[in-house]
PDB file of N, CA and C in Angstrom:
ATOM      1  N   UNK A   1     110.596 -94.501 -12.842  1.00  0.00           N
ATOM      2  CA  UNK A   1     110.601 -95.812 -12.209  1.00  0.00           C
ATOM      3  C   UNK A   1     109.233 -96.113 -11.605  1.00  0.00           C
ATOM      4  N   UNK A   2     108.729 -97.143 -11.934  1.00  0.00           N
ATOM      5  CA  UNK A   2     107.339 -97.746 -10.993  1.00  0.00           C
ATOM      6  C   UNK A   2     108.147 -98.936  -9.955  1.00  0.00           C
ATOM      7  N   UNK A   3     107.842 -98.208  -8.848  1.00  0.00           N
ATOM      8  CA  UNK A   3     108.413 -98.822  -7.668  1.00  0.00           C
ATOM      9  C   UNK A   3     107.553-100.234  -6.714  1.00  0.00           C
ATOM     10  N   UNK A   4     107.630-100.592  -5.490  1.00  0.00           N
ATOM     11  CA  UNK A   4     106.970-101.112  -4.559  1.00  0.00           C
ATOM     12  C   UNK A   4     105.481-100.623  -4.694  1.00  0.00           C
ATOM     13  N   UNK A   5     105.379 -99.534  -4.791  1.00  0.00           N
ATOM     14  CA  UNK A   5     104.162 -98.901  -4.409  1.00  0.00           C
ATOM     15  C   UNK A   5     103.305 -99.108  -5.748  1.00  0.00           C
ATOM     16  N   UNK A   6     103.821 -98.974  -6.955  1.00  0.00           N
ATOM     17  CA  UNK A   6     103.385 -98.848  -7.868  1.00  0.00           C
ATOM     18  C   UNK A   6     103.119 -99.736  -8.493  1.00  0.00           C
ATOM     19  N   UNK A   7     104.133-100.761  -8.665  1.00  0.00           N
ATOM     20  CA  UNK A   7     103.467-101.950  -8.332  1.00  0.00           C
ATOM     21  C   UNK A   7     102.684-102.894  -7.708  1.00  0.00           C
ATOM     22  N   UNK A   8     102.252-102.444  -6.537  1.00  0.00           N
ATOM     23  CA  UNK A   8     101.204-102.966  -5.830  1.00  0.00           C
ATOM     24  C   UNK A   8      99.932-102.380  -6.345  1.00  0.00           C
ATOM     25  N   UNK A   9     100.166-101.168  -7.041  1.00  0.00           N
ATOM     26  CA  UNK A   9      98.922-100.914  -7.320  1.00  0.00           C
ATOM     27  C   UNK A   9      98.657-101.180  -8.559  1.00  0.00           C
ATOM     28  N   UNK A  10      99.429-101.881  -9.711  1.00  0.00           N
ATOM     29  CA  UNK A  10      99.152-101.844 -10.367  1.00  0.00           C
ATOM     30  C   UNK A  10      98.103-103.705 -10.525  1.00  0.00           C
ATOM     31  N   UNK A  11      99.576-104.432  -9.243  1.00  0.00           N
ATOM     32  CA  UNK A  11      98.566-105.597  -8.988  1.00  0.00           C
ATOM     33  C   UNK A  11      97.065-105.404  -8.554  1.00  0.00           C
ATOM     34  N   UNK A  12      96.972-104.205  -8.131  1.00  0.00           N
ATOM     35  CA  UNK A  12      95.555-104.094  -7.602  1.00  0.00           C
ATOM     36  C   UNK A  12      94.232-103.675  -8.826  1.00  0.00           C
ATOM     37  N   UNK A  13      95.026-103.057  -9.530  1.00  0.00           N
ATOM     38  CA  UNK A  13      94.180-102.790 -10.818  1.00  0.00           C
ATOM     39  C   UNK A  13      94.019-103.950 -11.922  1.00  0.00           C
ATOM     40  N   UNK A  14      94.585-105.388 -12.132  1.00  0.00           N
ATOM     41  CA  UNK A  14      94.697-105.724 -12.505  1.00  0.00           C
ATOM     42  C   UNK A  14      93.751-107.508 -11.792  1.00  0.00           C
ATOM     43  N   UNK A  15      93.684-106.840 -10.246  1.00  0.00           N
ATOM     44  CA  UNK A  15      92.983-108.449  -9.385  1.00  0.00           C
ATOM     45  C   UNK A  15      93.959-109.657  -9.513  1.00  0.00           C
ATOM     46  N   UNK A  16      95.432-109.396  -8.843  1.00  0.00           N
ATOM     47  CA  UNK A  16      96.684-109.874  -8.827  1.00  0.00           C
ATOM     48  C   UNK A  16      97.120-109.396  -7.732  1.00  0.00           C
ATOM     49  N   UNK A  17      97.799-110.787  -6.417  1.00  0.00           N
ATOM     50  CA  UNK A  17      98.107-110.013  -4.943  1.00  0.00           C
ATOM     51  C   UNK A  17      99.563-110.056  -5.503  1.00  0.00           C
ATOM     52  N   UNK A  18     100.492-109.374  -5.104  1.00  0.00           N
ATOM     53  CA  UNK A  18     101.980-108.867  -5.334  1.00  0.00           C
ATOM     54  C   UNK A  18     102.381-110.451  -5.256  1.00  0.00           C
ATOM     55  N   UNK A  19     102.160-110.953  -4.596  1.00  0.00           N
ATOM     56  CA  UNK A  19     102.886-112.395  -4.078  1.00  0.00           C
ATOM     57  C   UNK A  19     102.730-113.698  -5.274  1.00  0.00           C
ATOM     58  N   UNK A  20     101.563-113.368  -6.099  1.00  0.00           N
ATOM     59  CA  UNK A  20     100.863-114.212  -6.907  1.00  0.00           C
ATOM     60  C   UNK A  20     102.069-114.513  -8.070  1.00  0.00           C
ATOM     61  N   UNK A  21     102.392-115.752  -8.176  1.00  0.00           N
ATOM     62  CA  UNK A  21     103.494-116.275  -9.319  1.00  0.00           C
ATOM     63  C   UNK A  21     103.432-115.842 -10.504  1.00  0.00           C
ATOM     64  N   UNK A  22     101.934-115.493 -11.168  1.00  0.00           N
ATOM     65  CA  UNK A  22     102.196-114.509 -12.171  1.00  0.00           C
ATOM     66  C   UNK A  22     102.879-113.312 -12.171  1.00  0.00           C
ATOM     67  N   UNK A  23     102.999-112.803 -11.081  1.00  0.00           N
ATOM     68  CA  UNK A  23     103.959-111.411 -10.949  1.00  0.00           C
ATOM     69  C   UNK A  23     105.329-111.771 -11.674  1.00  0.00           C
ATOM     70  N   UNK A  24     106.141-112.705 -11.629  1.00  0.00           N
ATOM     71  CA  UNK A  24     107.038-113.455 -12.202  1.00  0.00           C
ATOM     72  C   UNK A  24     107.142-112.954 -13.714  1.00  0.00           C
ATOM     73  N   UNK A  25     105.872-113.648 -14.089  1.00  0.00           N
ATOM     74  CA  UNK A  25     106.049-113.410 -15.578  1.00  0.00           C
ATOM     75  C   UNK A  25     105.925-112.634 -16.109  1.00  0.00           C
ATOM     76  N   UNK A  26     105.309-111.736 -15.528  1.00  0.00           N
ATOM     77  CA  UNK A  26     105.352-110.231 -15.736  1.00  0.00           C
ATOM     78  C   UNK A  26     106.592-109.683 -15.075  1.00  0.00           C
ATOM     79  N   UNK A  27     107.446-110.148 -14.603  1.00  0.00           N
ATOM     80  CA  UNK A  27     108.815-109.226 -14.574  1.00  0.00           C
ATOM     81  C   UNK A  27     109.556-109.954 -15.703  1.00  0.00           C
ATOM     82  N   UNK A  28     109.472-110.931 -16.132  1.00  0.00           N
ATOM     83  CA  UNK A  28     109.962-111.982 -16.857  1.00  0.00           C
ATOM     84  C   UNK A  28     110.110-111.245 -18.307  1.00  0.00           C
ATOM     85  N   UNK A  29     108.476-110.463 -18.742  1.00  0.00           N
ATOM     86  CA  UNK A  29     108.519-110.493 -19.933  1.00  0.00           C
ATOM     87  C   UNK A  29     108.589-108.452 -20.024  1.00  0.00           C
ATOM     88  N   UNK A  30     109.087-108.008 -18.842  1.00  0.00           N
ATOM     89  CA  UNK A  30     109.046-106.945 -18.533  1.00  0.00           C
ATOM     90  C   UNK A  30     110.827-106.769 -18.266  1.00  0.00           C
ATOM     91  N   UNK A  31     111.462-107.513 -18.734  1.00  0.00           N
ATOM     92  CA  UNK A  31     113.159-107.756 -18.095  1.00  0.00           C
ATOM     93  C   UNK A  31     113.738-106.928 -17.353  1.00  0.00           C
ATOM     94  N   UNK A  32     112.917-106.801 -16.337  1.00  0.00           N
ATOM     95  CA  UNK A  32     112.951-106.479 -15.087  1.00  0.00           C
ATOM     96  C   UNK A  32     114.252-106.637 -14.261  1.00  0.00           C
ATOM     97  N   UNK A  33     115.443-105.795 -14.480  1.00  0.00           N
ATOM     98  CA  UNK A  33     116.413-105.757 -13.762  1.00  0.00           C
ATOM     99  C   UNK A  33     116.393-106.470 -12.132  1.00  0.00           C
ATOM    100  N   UNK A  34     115.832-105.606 -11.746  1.00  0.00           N
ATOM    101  CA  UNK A  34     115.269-105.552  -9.876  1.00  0.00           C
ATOM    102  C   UNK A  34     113.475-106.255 -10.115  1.00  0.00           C
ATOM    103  N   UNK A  35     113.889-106.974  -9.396  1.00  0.00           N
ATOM    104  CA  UNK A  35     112.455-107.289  -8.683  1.00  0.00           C
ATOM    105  C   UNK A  35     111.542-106.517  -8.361  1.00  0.00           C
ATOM    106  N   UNK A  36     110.372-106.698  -8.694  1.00  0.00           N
ATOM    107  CA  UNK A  36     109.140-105.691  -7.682  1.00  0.00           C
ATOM    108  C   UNK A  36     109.383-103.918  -8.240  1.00  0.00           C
ATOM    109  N   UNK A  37     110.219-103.860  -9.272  1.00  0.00           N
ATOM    110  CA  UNK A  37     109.871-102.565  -9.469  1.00  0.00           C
ATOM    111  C   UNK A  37     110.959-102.322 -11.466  1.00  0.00           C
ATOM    112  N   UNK A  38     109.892-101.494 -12.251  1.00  0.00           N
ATOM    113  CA  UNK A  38     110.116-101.787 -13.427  1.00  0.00           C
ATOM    114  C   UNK A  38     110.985-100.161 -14.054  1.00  0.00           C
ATOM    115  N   UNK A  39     111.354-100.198 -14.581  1.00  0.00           N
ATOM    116  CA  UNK A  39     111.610 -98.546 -15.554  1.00  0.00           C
ATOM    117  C   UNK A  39     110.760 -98.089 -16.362  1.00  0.00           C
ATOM    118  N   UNK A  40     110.759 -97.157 -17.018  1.00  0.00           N
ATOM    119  CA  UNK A  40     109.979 -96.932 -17.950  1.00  0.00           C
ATOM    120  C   UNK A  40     109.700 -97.512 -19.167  1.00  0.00           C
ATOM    121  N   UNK A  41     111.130 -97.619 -19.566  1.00  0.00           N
ATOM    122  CA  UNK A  41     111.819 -98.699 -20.425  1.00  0.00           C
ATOM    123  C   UNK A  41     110.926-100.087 -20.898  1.00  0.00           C
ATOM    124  N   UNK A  42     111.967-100.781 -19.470  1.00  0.00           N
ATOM    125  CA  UNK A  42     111.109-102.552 -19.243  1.00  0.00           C
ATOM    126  C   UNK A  42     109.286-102.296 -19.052  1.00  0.00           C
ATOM    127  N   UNK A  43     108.783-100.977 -18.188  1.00  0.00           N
ATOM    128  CA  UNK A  43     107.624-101.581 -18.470  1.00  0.00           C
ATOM    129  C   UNK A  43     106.937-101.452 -19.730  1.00  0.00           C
ATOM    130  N   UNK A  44     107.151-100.466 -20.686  1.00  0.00           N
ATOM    131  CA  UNK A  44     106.876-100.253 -22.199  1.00  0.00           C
ATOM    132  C   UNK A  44     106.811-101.450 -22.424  1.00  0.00           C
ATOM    133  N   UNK A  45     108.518-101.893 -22.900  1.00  0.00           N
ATOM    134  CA  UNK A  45     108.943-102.805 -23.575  1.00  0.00           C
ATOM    135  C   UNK A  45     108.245-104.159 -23.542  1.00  0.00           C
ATOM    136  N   UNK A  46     107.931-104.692 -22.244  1.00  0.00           N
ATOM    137  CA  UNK A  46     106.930-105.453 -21.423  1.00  0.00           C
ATOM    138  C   UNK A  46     105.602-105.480 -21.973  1.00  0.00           C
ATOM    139  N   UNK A  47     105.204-104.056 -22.009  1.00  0.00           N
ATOM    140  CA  UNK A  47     103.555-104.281 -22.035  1.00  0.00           C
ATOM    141  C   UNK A  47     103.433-104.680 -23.830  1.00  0.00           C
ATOM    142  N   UNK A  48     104.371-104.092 -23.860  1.00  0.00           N
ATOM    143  CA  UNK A  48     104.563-104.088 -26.137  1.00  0.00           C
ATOM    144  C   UNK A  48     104.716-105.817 -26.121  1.00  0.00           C
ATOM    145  N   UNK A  49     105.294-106.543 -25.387  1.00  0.00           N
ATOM    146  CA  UNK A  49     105.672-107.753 -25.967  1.00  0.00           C
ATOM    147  C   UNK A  49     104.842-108.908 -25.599  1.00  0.00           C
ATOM    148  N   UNK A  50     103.759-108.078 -24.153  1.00  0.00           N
ATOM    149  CA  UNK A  50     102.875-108.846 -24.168  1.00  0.00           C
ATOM    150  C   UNK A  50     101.357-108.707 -25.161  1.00  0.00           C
ATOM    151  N   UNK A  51     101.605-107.437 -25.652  1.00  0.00           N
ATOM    152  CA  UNK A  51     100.414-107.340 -26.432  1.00  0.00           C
ATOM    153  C   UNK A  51      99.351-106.349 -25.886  1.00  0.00           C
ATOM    154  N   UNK A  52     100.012-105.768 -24.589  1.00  0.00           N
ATOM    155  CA  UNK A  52      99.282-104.840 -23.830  1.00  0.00           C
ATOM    156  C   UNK A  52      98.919-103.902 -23.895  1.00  0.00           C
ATOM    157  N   UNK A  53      98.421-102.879 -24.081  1.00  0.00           N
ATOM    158  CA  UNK A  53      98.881-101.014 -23.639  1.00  0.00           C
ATOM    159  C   UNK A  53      98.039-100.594 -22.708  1.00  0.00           C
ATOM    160  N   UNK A  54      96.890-101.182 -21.824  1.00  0.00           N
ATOM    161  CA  UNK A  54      96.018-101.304 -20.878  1.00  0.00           C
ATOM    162  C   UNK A  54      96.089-102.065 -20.118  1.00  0.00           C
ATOM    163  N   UNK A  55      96.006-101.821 -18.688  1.00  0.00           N
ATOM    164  CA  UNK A  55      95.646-102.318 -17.471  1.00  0.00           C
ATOM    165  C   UNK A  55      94.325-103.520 -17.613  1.00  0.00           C
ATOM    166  N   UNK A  56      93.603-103.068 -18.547  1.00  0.00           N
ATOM    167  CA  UNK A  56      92.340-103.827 -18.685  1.00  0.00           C
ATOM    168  C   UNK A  56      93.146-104.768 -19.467  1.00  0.00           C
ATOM    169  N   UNK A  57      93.830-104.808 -20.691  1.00  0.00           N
ATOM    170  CA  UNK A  57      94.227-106.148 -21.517  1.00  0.00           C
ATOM    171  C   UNK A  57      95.508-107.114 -20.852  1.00  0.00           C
ATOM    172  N   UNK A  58      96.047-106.329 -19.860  1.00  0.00           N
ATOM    173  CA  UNK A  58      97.072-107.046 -19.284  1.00  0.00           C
ATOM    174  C   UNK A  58      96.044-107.763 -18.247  1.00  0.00           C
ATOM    175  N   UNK A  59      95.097-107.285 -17.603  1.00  0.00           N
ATOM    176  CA  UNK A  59      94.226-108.551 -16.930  1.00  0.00           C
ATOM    177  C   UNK A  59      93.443-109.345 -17.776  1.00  0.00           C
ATOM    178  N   UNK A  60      93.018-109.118 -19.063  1.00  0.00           N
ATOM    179  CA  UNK A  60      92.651-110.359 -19.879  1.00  0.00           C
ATOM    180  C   UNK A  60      93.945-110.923 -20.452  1.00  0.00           C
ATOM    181  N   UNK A  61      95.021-110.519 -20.410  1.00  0.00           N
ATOM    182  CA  UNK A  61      96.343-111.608 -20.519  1.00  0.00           C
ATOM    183  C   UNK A  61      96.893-112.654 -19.048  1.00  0.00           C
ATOM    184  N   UNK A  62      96.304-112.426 -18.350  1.00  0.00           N
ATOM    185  CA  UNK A  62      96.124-113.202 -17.103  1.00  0.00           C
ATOM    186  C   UNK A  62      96.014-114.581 -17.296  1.00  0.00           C
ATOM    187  N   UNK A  63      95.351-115.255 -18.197  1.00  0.00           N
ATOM    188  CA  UNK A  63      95.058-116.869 -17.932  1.00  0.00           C
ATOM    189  C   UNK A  63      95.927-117.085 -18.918  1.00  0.00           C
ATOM    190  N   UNK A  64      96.521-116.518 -19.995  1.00  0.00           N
ATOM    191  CA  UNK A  64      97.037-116.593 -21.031  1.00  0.00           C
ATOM    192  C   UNK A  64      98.780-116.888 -20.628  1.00  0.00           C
ATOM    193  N   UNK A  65      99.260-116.265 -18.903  1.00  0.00           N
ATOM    194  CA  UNK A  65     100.569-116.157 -18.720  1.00  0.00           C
ATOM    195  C   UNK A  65     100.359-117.223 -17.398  1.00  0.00           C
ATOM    196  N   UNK A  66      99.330-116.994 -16.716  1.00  0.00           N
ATOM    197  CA  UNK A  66      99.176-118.829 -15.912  1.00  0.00           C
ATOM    198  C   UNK A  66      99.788-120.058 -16.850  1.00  0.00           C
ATOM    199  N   UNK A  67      98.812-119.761 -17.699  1.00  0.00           N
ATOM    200  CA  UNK A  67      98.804-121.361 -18.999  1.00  0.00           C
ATOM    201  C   UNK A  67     100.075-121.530 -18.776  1.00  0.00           C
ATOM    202  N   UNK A  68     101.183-120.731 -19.313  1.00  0.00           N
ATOM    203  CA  UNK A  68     102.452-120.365 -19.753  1.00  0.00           C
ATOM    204  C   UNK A  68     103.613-121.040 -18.189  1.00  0.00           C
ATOM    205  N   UNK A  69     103.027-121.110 -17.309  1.00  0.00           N
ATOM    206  CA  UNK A  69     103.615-121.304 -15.865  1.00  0.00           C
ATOM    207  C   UNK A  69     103.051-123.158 -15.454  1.00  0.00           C
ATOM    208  N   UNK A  70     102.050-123.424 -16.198  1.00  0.00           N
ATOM    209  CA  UNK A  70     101.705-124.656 -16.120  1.00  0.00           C
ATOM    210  C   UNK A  70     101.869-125.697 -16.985  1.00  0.00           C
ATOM    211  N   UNK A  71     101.913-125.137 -18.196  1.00  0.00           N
ATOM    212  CA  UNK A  71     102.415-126.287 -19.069  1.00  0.00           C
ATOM    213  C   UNK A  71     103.953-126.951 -19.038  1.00  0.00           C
ATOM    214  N   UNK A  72     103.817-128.283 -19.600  1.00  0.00           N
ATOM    215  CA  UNK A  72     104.987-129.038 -19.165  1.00  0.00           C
ATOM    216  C   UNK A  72     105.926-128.796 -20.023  1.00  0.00           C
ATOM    217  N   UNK A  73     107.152-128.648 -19.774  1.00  0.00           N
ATOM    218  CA  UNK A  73     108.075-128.356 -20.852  1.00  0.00           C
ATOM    219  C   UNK A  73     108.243-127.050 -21.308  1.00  0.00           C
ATOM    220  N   UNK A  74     107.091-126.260 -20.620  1.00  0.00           N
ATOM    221  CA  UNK A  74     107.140-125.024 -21.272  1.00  0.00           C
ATOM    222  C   UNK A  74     108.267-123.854 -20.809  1.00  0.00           C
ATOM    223  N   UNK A  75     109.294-123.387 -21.376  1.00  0.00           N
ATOM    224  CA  UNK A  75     110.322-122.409 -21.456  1.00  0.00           C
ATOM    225  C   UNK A  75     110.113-121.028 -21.554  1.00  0.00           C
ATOM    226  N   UNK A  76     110.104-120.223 -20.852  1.00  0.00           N
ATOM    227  CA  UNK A  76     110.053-118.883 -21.129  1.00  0.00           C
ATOM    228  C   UNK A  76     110.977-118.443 -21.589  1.00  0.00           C
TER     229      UNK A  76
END
């Protein structure tokens, strides 16, 4: 399990405060049972569906999951 803690740090490796609405979509696309903390599972599954396997590409997927929170009509 990556918990509270682990998740904060992972917002921290990434230049994302825990509170920041992208956190959302990253539990979103991480199907994140519980809030604020992932399995091993969801976060795999997550990082696979965003295209991830790095800390570094999940912060260049950053403007890419904003966009996704701002466009009109747009459905996750």
């Amino acid at each position: 399990m990556i918990l509270a803690e682990g998740v904060e740090r992972l917002c921290a490796d990434i230049d994302v405060e825990p509170a920041d609405v992208v956190t959302l979509v990253l539990s979103y696309f991480m199907k994140a049972v519980n809030m604020g903390e992932f399995t091993k599972d969801e976060f795999v599954g997550g990082m696979r569906a965003m295209g991830c396997d790095t800390a570094a590409k999940l912060k260049d997927k950053l403007p890419e999951l904003r966009q996704m929170l701002s466009e009109e009509g747009e459905c996750l």
